[in-house]
N, C-alpha and C. Protein backbone atom coordinates (compact mmCIF):
# COMPACT_ATOMS: atom_id res chain seq x y z
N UNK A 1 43.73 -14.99 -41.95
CA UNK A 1 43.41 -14.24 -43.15
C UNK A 1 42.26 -13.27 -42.89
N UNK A 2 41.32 -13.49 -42.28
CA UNK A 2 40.00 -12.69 -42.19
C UNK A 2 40.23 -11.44 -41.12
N UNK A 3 41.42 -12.04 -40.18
CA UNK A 3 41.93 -10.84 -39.35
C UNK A 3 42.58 -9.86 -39.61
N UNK A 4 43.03 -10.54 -41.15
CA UNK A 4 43.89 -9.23 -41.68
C UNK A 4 42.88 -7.96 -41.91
N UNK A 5 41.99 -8.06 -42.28
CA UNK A 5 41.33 -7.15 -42.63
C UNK A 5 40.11 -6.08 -40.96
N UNK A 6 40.69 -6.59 -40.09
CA UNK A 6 40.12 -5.59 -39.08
C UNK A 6 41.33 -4.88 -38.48
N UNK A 7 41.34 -3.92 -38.10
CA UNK A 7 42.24 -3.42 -37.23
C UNK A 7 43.13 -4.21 -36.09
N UNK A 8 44.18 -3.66 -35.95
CA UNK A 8 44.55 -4.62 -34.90
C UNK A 8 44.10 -4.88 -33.58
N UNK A 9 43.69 -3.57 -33.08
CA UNK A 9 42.50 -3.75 -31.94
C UNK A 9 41.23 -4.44 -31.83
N UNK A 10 40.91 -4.87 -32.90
CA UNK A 10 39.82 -6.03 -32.86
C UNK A 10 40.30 -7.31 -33.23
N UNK A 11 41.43 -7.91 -33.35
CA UNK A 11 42.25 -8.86 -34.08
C UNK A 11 41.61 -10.03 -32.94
N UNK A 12 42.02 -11.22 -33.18
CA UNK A 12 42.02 -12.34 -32.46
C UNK A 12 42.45 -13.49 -32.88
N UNK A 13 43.39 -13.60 -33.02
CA UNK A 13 43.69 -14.39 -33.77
C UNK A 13 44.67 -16.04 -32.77
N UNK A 14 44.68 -16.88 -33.66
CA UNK A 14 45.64 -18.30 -32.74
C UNK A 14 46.38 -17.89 -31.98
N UNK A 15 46.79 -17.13 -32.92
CA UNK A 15 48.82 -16.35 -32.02
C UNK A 15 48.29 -15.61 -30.28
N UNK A 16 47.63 -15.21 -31.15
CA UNK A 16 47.11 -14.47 -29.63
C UNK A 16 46.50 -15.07 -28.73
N UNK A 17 45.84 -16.37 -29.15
CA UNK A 17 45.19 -16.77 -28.11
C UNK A 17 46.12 -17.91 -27.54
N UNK A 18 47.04 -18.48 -28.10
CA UNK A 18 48.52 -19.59 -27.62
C UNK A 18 49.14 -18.30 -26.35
N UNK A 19 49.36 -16.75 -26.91
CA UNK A 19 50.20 -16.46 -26.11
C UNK A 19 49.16 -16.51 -24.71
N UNK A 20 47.72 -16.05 -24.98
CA UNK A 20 47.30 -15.59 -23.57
C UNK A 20 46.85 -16.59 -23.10
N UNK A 21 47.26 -17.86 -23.59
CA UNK A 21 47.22 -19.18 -22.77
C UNK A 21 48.48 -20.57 -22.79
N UNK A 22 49.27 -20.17 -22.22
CA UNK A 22 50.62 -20.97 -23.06
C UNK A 22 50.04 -22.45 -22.09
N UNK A 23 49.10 -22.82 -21.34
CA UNK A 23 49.31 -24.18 -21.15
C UNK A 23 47.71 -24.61 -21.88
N UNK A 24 47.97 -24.19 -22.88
CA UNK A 24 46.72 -24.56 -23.49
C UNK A 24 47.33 -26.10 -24.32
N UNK A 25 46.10 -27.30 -24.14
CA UNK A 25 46.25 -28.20 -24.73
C UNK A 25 45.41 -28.69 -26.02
N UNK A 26 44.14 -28.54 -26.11
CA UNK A 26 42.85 -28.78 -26.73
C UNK A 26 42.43 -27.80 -27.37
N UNK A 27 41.93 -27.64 -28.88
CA UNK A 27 40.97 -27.00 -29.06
C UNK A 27 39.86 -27.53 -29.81
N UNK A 28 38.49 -27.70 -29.72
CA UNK A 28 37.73 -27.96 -30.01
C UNK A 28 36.83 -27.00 -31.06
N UNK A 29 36.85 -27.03 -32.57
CA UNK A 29 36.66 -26.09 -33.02
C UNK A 29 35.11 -26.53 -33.16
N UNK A 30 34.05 -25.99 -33.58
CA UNK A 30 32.61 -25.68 -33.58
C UNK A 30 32.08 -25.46 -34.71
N UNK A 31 33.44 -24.09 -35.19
CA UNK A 31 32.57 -23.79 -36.35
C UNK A 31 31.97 -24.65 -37.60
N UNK A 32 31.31 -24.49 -38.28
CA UNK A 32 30.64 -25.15 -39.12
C UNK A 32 31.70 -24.74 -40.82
N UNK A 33 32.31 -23.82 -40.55
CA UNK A 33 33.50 -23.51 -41.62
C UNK A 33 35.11 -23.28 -41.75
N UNK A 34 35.77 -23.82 -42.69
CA UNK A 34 37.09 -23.91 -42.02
C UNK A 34 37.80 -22.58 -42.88
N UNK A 35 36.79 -21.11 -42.57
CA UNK A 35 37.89 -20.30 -43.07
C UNK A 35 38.50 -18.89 -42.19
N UNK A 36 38.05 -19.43 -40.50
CA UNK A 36 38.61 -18.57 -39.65
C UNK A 36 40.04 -19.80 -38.71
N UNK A 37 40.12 -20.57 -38.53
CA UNK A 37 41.00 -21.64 -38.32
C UNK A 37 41.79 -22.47 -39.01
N UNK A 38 43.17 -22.75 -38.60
CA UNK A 38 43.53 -23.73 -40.25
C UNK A 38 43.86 -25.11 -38.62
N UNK A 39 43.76 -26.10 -38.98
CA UNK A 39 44.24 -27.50 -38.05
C UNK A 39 45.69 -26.90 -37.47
N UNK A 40 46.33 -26.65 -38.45
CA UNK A 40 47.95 -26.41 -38.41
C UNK A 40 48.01 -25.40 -37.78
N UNK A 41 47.33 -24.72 -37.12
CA UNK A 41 47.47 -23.48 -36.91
C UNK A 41 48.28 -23.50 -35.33
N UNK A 42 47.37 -24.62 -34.69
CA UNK A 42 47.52 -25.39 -33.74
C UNK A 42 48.53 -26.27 -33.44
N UNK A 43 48.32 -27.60 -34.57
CA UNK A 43 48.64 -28.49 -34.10
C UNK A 43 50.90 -28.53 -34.27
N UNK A 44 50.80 -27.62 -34.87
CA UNK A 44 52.45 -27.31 -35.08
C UNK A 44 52.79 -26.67 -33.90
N UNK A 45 51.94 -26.28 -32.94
CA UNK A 45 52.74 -25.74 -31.52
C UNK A 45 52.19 -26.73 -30.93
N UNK A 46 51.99 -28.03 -31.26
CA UNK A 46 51.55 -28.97 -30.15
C UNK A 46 50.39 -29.06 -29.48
N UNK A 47 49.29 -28.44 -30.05
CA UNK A 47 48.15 -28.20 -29.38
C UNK A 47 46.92 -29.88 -30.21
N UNK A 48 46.08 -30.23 -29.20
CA UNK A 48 45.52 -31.05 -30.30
C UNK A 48 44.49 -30.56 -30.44
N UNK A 49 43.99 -30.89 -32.03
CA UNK A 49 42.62 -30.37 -32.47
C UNK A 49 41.62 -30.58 -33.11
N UNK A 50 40.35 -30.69 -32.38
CA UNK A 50 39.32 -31.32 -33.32
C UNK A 50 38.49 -30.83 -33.41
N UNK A 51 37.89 -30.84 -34.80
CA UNK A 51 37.12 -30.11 -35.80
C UNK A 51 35.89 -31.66 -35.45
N UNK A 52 34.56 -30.08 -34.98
CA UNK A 52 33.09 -30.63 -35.40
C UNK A 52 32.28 -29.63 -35.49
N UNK A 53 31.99 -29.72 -37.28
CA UNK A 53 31.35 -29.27 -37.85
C UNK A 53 29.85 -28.81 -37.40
N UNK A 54 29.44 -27.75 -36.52
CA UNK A 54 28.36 -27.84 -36.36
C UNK A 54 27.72 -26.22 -37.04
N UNK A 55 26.54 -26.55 -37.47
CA UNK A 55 25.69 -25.75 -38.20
C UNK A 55 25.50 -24.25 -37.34
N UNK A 56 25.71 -23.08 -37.65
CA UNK A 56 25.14 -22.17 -36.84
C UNK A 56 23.78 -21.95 -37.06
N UNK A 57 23.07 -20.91 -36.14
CA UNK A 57 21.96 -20.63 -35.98
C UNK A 57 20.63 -22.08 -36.12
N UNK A 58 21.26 -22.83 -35.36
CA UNK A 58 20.38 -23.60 -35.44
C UNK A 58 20.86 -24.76 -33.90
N UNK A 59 19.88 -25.60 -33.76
CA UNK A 59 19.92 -26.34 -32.68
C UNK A 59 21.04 -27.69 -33.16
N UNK A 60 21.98 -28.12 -32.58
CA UNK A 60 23.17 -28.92 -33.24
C UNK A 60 22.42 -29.89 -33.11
N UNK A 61 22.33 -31.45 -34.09
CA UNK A 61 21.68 -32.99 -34.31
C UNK A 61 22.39 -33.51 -32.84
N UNK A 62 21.74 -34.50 -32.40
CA UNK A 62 22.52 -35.29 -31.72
C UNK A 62 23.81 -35.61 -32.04
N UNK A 63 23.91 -36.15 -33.63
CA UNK A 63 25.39 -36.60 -33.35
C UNK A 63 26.41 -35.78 -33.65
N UNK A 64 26.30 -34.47 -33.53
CA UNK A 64 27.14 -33.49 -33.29
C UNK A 64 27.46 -33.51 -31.81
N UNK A 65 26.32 -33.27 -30.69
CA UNK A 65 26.02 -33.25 -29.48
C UNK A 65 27.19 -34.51 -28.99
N UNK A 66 27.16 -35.66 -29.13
CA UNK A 66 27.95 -37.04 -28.98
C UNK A 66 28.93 -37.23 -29.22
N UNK A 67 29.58 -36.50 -30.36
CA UNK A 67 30.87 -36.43 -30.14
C UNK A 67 31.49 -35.54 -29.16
């Protein structure tokens, strides 16, 4: 959704990043918000994915770090 709104030359989106990696298995998402990624985005081409929430601009808690 948020890609819709840049040009396509700045795009980046899942699609694009499954094609320019087709033996991709993992993704480990970071962000601290779930409105550039959806789970499904992934996990319907078989990819697995886990979401940890970590805060930007700031130093991540340990138990961010631990998982």
């Amino acid at each position: 959704e948020t890609c819709r709104r840049l040009l396509p030359v700045d795009q980046f989106t899942p699609e694009i990043l499954m094609e320019s990696l087709p033996n991709l298995k993992y993704i480990i998402d970071l962000t601290g918000t779930s409105r550039y990624y959806r789970k499904t985005d992934f996990t319907l081409a078989g990819i697995k994915y886990i979401k940890v929430e970590v805060p930007g601009q700031r130093v991540p808690q340990r138990s961010h770090i631990s998982q």
